[in-house]
C-alpha atoms as a PDB file:
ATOM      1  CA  UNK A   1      65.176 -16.603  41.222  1.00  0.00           C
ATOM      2  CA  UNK A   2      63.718 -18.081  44.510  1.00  0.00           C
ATOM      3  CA  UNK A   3      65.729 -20.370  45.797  1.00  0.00           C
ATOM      4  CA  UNK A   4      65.358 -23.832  44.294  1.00  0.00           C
ATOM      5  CA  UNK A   5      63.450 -26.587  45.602  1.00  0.00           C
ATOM      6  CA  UNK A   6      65.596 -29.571  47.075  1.00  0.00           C
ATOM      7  CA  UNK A   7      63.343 -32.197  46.244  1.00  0.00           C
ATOM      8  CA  UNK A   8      63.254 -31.124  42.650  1.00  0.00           C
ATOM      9  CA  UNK A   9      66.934 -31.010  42.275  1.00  0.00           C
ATOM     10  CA  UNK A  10      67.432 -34.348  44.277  1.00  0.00           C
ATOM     11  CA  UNK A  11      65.149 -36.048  41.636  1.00  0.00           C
ATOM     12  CA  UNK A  12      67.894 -35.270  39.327  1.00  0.00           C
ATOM     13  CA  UNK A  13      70.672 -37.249  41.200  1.00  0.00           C
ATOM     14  CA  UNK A  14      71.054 -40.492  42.617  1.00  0.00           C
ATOM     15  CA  UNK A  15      71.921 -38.981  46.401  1.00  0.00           C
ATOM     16  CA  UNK A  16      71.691 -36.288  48.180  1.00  0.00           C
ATOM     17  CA  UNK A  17      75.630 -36.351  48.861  1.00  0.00           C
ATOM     18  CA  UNK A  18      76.376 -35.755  44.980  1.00  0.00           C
ATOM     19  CA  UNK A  19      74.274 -33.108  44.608  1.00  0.00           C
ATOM     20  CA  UNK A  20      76.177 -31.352  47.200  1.00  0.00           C
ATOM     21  CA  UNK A  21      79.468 -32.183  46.245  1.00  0.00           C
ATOM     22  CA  UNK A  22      78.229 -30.677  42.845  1.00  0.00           C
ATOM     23  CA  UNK A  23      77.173 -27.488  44.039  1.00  0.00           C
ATOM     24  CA  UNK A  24      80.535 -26.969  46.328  1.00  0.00           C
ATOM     25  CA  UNK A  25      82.725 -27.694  43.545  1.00  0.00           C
ATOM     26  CA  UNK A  26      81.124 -25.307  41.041  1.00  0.00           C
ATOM     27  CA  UNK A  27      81.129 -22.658  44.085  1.00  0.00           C
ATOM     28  CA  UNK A  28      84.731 -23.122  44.793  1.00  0.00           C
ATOM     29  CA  UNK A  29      84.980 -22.166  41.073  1.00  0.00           C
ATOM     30  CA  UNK A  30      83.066 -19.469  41.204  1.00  0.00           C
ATOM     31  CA  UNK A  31      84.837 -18.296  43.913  1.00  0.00           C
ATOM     32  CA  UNK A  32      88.249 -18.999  42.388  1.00  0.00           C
ATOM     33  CA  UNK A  33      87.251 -17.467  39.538  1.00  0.00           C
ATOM     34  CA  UNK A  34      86.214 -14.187  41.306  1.00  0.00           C
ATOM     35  CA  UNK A  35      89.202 -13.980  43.015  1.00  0.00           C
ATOM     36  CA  UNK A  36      91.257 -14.443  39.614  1.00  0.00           C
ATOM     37  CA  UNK A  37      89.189 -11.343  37.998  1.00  0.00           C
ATOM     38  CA  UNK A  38      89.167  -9.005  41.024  1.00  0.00           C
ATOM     39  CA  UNK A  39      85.253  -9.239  40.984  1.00  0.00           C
ATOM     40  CA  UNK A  40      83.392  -8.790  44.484  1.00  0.00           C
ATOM     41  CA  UNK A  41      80.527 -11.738  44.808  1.00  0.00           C
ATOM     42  CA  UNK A  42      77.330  -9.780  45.877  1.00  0.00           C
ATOM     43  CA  UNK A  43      75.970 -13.053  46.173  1.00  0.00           C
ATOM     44  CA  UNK A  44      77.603 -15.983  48.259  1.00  0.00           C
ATOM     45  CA  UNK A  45      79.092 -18.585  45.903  1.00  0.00           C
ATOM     46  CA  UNK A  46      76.943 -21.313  47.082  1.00  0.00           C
ATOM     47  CA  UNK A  47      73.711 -19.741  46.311  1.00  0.00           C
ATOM     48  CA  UNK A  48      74.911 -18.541  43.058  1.00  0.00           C
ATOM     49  CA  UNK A  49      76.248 -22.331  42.081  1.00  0.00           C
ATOM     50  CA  UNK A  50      72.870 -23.522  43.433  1.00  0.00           C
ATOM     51  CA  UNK A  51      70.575 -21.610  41.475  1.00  0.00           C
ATOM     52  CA  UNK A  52      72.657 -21.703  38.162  1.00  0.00           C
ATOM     53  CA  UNK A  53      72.632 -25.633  38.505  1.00  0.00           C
ATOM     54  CA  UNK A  54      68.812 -25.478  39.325  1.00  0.00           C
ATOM     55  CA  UNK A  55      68.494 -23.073  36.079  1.00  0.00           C
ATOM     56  CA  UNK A  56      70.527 -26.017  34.100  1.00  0.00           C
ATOM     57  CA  UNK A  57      68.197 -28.638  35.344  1.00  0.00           C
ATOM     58  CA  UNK A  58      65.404 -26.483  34.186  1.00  0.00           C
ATOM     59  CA  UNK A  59      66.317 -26.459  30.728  1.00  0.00           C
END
């Protein structure tokens, strides 16, 4: 996926400061989470929490 729009996802939320404090607390757990398992993130964890959270707003 190409990285999301801003302005679509920002239509979603009431400010711009949630949506980031949304996407840094679901990358913090996908980092967490990474660590936990032993995987290694090919991806950065903020991408990867961005576009999954774009991909929920799609649906």
């Amino acid at each position: 996926m190409l990285n999301p729009s801003i302005g679509k996802l920002i239509k979603e939320y009431e400010s711009r400061y949630q949506l980031v404090i949304d996407v840094a607390k679901y990358a913090r757990h996908i980092s967490e989470k990474a660590d936990e398992t032993g995987e290694i993130l090919v991806e950065k964890p903020v991408n990867t929490a961005l576009n999954e959270l774009a991909a929920k707003l799609d649906k």
